[in-house]
N, C-alpha and C. Protein backbone atom coordinates (compact mmCIF):
# COMPACT_ATOMS: atom_id res chain seq x y z
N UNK A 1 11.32 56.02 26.88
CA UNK A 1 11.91 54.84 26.29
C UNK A 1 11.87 53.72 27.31
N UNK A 2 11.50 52.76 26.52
CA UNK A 2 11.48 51.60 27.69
C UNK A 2 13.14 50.69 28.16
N UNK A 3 12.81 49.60 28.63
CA UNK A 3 13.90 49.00 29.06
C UNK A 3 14.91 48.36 28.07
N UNK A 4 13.54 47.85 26.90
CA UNK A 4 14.43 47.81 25.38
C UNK A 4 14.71 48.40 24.75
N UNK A 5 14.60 49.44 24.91
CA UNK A 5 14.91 50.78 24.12
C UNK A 5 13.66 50.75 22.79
N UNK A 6 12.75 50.67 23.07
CA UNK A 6 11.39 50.58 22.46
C UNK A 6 11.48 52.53 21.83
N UNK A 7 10.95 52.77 20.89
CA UNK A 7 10.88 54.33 20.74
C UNK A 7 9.70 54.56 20.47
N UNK A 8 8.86 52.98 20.74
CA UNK A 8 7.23 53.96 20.23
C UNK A 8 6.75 54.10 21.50
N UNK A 9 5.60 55.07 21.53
CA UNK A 9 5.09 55.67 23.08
C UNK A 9 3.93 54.44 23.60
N UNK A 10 3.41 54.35 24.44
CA UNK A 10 2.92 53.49 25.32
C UNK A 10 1.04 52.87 24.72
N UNK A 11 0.93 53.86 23.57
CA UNK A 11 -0.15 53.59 22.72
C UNK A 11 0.21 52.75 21.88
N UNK A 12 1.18 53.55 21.10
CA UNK A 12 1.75 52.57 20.07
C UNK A 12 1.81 50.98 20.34
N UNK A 13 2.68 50.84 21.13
CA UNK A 13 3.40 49.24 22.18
C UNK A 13 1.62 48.89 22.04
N UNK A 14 0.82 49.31 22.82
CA UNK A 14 -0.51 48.41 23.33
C UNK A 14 -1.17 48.32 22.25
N UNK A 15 -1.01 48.90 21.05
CA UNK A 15 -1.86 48.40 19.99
C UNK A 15 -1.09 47.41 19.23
N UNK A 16 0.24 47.62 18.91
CA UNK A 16 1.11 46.78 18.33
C UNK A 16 1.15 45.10 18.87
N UNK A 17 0.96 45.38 20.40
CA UNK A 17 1.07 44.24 20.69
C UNK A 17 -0.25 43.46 20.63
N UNK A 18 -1.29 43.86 20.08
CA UNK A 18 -2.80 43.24 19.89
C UNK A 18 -2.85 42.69 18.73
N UNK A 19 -1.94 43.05 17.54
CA UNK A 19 -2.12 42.43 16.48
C UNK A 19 -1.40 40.99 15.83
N UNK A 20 -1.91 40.50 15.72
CA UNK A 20 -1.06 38.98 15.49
C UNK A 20 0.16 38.58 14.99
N UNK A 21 0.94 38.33 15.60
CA UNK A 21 2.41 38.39 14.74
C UNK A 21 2.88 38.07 13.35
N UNK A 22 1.64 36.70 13.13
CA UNK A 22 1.76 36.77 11.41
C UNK A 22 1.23 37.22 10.70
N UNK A 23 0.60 38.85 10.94
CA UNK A 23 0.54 39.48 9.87
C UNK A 23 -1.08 39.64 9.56
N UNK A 24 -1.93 38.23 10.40
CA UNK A 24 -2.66 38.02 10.17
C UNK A 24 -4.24 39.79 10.15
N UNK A 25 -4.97 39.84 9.68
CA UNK A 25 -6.01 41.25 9.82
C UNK A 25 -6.67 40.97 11.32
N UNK A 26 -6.83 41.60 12.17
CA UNK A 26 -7.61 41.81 13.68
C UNK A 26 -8.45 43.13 13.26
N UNK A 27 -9.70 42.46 13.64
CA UNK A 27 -10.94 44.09 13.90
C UNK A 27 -10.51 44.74 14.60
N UNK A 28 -10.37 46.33 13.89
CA UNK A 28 -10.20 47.50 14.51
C UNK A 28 -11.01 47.58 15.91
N UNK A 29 -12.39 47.32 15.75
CA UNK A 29 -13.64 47.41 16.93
C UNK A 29 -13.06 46.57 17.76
N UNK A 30 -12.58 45.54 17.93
CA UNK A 30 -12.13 44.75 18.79
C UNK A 30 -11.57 45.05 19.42
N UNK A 31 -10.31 45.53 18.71
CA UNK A 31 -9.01 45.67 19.11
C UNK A 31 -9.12 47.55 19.85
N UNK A 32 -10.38 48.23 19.55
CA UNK A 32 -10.64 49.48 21.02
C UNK A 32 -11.02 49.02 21.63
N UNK A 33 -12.01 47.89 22.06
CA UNK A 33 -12.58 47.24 22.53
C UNK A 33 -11.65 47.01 23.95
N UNK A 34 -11.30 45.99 23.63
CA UNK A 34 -9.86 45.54 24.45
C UNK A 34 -9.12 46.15 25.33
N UNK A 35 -8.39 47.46 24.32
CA UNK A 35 -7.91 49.20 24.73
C UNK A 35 -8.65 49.54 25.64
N UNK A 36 -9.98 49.87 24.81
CA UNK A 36 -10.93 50.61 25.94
C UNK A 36 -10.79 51.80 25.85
N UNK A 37 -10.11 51.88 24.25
CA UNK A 37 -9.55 53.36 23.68
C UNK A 37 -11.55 53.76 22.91
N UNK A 38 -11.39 55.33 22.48
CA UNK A 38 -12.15 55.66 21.50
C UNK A 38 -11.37 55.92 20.01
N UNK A 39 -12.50 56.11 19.15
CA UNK A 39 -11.88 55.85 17.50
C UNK A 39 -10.60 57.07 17.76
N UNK A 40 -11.12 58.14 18.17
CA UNK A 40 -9.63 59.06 17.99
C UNK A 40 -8.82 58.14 18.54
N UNK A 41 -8.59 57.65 19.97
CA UNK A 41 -6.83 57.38 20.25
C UNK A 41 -6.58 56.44 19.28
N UNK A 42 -7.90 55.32 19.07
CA UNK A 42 -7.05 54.39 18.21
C UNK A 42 -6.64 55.18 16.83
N UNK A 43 -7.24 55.34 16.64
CA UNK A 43 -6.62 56.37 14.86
C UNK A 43 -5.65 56.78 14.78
N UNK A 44 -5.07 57.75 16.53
CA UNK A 44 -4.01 58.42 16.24
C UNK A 44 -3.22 57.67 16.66
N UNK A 45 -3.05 56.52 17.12
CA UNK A 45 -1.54 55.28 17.53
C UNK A 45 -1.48 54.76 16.47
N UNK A 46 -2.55 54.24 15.31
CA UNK A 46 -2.68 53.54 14.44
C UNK A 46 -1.97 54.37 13.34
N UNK A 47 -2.40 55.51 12.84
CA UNK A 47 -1.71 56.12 12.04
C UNK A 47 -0.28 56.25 12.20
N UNK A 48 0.40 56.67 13.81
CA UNK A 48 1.49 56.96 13.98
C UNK A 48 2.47 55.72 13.72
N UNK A 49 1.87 54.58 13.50
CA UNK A 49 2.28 52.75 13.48
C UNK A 49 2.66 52.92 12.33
N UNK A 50 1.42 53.60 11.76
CA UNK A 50 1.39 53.41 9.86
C UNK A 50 3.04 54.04 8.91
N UNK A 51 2.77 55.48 9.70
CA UNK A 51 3.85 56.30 9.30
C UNK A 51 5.35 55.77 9.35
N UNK A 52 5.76 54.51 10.29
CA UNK A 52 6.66 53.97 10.71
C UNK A 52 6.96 52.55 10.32
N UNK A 53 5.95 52.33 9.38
CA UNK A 53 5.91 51.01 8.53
C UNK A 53 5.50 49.49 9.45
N UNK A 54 4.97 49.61 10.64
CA UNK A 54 4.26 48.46 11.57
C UNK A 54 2.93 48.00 11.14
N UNK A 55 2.43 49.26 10.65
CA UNK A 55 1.09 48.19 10.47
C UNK A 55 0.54 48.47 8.88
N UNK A 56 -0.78 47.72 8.27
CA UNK A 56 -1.25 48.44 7.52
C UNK A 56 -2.78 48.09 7.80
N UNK A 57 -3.39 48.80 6.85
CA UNK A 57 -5.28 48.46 6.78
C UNK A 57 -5.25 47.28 6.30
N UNK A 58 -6.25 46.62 6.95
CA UNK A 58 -6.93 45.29 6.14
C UNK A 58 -8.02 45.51 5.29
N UNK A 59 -9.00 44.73 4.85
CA UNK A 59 -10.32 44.99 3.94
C UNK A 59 -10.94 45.93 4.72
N UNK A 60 -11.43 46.41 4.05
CA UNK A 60 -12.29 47.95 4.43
C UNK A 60 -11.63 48.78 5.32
N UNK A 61 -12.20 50.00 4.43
CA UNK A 61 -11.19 51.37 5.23
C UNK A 61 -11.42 51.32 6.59
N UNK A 62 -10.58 51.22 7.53
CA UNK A 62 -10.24 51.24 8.87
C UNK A 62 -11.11 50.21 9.83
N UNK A 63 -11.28 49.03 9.15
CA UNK A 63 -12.58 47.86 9.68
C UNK A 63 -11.56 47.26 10.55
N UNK A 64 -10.40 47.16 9.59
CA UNK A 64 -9.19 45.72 10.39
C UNK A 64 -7.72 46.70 10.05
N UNK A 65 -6.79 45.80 10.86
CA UNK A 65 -5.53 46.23 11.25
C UNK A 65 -4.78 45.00 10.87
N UNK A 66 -3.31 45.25 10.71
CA UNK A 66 -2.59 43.77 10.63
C UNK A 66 -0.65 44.32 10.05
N UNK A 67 0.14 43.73 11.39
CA UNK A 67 1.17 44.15 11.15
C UNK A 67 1.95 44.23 9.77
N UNK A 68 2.73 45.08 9.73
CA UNK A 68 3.25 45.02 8.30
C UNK A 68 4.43 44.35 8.12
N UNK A 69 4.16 43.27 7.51
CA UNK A 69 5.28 42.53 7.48
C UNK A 69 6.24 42.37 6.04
N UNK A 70 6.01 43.89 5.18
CA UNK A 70 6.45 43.86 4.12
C UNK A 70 8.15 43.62 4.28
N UNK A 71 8.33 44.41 5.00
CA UNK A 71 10.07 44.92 5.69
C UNK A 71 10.59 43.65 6.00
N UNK A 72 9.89 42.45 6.50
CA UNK A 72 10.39 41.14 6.66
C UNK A 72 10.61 40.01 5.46
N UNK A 73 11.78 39.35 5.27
CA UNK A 73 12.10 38.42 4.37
C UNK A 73 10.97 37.55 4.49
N UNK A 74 10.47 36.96 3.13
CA UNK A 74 9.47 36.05 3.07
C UNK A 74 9.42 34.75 3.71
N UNK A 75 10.93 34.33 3.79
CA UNK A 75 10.95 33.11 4.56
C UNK A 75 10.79 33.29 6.27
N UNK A 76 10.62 34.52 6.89
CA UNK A 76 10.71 34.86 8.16
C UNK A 76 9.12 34.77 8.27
N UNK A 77 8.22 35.63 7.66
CA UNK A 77 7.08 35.33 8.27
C UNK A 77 6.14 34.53 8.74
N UNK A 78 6.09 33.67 8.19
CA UNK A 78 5.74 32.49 9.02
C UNK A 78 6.06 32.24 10.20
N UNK A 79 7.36 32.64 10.33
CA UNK A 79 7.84 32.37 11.68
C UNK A 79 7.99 33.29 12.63
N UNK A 80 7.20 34.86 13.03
CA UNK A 80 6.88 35.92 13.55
C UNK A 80 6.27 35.17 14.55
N UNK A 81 6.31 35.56 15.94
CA UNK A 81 5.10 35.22 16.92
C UNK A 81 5.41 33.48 16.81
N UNK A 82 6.69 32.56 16.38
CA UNK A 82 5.83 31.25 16.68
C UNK A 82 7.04 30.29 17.36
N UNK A 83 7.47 30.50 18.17
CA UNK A 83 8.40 29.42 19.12
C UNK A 83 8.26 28.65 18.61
N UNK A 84 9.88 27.52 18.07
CA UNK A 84 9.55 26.25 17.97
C UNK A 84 9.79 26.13 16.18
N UNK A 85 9.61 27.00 15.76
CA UNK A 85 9.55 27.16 14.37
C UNK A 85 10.90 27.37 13.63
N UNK A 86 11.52 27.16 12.56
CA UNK A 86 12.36 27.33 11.87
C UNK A 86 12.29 27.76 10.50
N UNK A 87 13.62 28.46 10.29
CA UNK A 87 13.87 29.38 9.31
C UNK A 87 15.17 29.14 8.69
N UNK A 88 14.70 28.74 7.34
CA UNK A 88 16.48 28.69 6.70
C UNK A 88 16.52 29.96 6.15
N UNK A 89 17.66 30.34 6.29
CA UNK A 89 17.93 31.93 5.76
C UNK A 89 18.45 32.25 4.67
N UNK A 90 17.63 33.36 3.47
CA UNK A 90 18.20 33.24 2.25
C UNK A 90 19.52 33.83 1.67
N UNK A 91 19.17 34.67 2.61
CA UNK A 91 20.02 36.07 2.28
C UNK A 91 20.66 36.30 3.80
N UNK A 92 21.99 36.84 3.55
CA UNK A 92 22.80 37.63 4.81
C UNK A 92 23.76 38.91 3.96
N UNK A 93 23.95 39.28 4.93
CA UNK A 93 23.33 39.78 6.54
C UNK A 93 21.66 40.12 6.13
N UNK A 94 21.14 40.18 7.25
CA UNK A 94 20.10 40.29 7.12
C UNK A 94 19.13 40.61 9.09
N UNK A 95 18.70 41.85 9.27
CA UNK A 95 18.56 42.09 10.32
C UNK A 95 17.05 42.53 10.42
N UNK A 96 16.57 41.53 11.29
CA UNK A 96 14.54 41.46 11.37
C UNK A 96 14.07 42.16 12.52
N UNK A 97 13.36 43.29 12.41
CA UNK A 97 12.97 44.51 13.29
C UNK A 97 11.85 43.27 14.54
N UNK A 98 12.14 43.63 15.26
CA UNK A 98 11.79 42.73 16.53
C UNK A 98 10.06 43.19 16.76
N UNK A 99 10.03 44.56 16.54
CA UNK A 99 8.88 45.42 16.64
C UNK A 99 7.51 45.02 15.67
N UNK A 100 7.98 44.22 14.31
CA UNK A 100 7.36 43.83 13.63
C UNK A 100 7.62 42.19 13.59
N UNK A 101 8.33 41.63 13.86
CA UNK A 101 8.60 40.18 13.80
C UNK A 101 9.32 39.33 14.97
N UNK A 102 8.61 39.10 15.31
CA UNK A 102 8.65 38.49 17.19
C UNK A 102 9.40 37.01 17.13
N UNK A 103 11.11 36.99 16.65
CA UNK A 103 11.69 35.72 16.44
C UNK A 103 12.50 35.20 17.80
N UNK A 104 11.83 35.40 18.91
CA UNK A 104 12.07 34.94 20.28
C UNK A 104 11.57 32.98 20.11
N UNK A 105 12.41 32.42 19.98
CA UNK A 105 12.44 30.67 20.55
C UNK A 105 12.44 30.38 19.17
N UNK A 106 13.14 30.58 17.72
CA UNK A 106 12.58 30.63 16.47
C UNK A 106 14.44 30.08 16.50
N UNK A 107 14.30 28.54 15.46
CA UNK A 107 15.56 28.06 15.10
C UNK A 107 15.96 28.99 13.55
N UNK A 108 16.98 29.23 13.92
CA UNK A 108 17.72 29.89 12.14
C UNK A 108 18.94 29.30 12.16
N UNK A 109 19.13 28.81 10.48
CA UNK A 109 19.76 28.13 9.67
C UNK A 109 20.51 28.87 8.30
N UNK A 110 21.57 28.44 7.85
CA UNK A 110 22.05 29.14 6.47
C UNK A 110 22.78 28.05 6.19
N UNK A 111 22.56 27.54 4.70
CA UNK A 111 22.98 26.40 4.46
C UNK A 111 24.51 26.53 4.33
N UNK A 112 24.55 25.29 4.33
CA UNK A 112 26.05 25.16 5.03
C UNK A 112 27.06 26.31 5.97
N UNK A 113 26.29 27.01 6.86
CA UNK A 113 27.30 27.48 7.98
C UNK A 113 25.99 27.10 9.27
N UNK A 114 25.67 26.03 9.85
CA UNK A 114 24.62 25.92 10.60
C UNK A 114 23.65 26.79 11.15
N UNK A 115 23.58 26.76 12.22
CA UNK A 115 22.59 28.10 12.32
C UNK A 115 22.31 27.97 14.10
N UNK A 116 21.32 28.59 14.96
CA UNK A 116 21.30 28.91 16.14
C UNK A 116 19.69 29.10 16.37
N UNK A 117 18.86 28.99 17.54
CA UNK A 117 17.93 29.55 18.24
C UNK A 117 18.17 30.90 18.66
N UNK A 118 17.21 31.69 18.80
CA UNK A 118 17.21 33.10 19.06
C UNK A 118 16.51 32.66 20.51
N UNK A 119 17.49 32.22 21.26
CA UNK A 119 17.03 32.31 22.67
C UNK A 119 18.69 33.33 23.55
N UNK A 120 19.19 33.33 22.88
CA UNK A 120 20.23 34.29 23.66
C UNK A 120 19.45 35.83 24.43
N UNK A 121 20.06 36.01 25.69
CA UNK A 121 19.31 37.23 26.54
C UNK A 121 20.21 38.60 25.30
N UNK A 122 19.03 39.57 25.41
CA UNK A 122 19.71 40.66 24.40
C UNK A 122 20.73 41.15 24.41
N UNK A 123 21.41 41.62 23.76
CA UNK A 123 23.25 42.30 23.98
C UNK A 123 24.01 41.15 23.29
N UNK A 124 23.71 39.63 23.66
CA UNK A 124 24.31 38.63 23.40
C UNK A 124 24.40 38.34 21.52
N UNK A 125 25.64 37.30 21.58
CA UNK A 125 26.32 36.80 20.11
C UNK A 125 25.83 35.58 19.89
N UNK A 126 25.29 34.51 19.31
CA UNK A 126 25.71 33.45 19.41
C UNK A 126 26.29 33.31 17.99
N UNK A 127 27.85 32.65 17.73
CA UNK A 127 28.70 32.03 16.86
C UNK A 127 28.73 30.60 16.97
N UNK A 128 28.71 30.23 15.35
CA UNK A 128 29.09 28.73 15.56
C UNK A 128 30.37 28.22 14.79
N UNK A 129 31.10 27.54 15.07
CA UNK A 129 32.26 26.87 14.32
C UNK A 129 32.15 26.97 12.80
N UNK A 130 30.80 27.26 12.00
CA UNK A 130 30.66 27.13 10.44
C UNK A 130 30.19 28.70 10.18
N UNK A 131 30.57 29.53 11.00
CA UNK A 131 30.39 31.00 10.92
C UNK A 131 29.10 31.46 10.90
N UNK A 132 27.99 31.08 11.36
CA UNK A 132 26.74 31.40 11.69
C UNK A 132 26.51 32.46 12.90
N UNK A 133 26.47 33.52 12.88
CA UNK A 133 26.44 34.27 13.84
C UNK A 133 25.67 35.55 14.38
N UNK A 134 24.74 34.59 14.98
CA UNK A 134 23.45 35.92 15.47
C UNK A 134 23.21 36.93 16.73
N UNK A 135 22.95 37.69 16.73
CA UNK A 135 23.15 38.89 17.49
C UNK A 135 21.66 39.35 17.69
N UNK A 136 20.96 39.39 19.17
CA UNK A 136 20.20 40.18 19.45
C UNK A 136 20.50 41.34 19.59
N UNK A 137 19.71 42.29 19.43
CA UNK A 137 20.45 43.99 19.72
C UNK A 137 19.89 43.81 21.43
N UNK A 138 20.47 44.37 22.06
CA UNK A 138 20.19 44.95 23.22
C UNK A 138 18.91 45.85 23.48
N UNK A 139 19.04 46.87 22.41
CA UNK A 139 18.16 47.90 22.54
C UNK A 139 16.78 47.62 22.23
N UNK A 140 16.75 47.14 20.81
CA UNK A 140 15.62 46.87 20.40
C UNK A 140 14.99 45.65 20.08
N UNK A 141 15.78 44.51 20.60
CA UNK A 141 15.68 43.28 20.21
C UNK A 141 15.91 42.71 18.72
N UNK A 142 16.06 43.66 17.77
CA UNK A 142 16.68 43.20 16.55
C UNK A 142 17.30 42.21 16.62
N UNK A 143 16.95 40.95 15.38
CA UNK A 143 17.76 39.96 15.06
C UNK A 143 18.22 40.35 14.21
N UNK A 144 19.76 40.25 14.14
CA UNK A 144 20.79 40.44 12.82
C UNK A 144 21.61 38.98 12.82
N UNK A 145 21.45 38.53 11.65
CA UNK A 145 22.02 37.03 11.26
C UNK A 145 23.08 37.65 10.31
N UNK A 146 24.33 37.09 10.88
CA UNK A 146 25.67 37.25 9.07
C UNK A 146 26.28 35.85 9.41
N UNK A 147 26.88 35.60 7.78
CA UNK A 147 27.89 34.44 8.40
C UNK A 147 29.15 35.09 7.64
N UNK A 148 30.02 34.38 8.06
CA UNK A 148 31.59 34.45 7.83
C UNK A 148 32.02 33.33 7.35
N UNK A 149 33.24 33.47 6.12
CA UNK A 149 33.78 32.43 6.09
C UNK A 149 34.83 31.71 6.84
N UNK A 150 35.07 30.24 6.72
CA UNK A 150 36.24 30.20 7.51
C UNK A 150 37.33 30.16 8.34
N UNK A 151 37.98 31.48 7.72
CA UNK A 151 39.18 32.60 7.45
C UNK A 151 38.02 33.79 8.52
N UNK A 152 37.07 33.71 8.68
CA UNK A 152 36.35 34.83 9.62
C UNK A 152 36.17 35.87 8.93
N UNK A 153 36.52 35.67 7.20
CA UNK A 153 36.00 37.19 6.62
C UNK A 153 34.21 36.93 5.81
N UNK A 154 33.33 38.38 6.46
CA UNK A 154 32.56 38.68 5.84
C UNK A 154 32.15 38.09 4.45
């Protein structure tokens, strides 16, 4: 386990991190290429990605790769992988797997309770006076957004 408490093994991480954060398809060939893996290792990190809901196939059986960003709210993807970018949020609570959606320097909003940058170091809260309140996980970098009313209730 790494320092973030990462639980995929050291294949996993290096292929995961080759594929584009929005979701976009990357050549398989490339992307051993790069590795410097053969078709087995990539197959077997790729599959083990698959089983865990990170990635899926692109056009043609095993040509391209491309994170899976089903598990992510529609208004988030766009904003995977892109500093600088903003997100009004539809739904709360609502908590975006870090592993698949990279919302490091990414402004979030919920109408009328304001909202925060996901620049806080992990472990950290940020709250705002209109109950906007986001939480990196420590472990895994999970963003979890809830707001509160108020009165501070749920």
């Amino acid at each position: 386990m790494g320092q973030t408490g990462d639980h995929r093994d050291a294949d996993e991480r290096a292929l995961l991190g080759l594929l584009p954060a929005d979701g976009s398809p990357a050549e398989s060939k490339q992307i051993r290429s790069r590795l410097g893996w053969d078709a087995e290792r990539y197959a077997s990190a790729y599959v083990r990605l698959e089983e865990q809901g990170f990635v899926l196939s692109g056009q043609g059986r095993g040509e391209s790769a491309c994170r899976d960003l089903t598990a992510v709210p529609p208004e988030f993807r766009p904003a995977c992988g892109r500093p600088g970018s903003h997100v009004i949020v539809r739904q709360v609570p609502v908590t975006i797997p870090h592993a698949i959606c990279d919302l490091t320097g990414v402004r979030l909003s919920y109408p009328g309770h304001g909202g925060a940058a996901v620049t806080a170091p992990p472990g950290h809260v940020i709250v705002n006076s209109k109950g906007f309140r986001l939480k990196v996980d420590a472990g895994t970098l999970d963003v979890t957004i809830t707001v509160t009313d108020r009165e501070g209730n749920a």
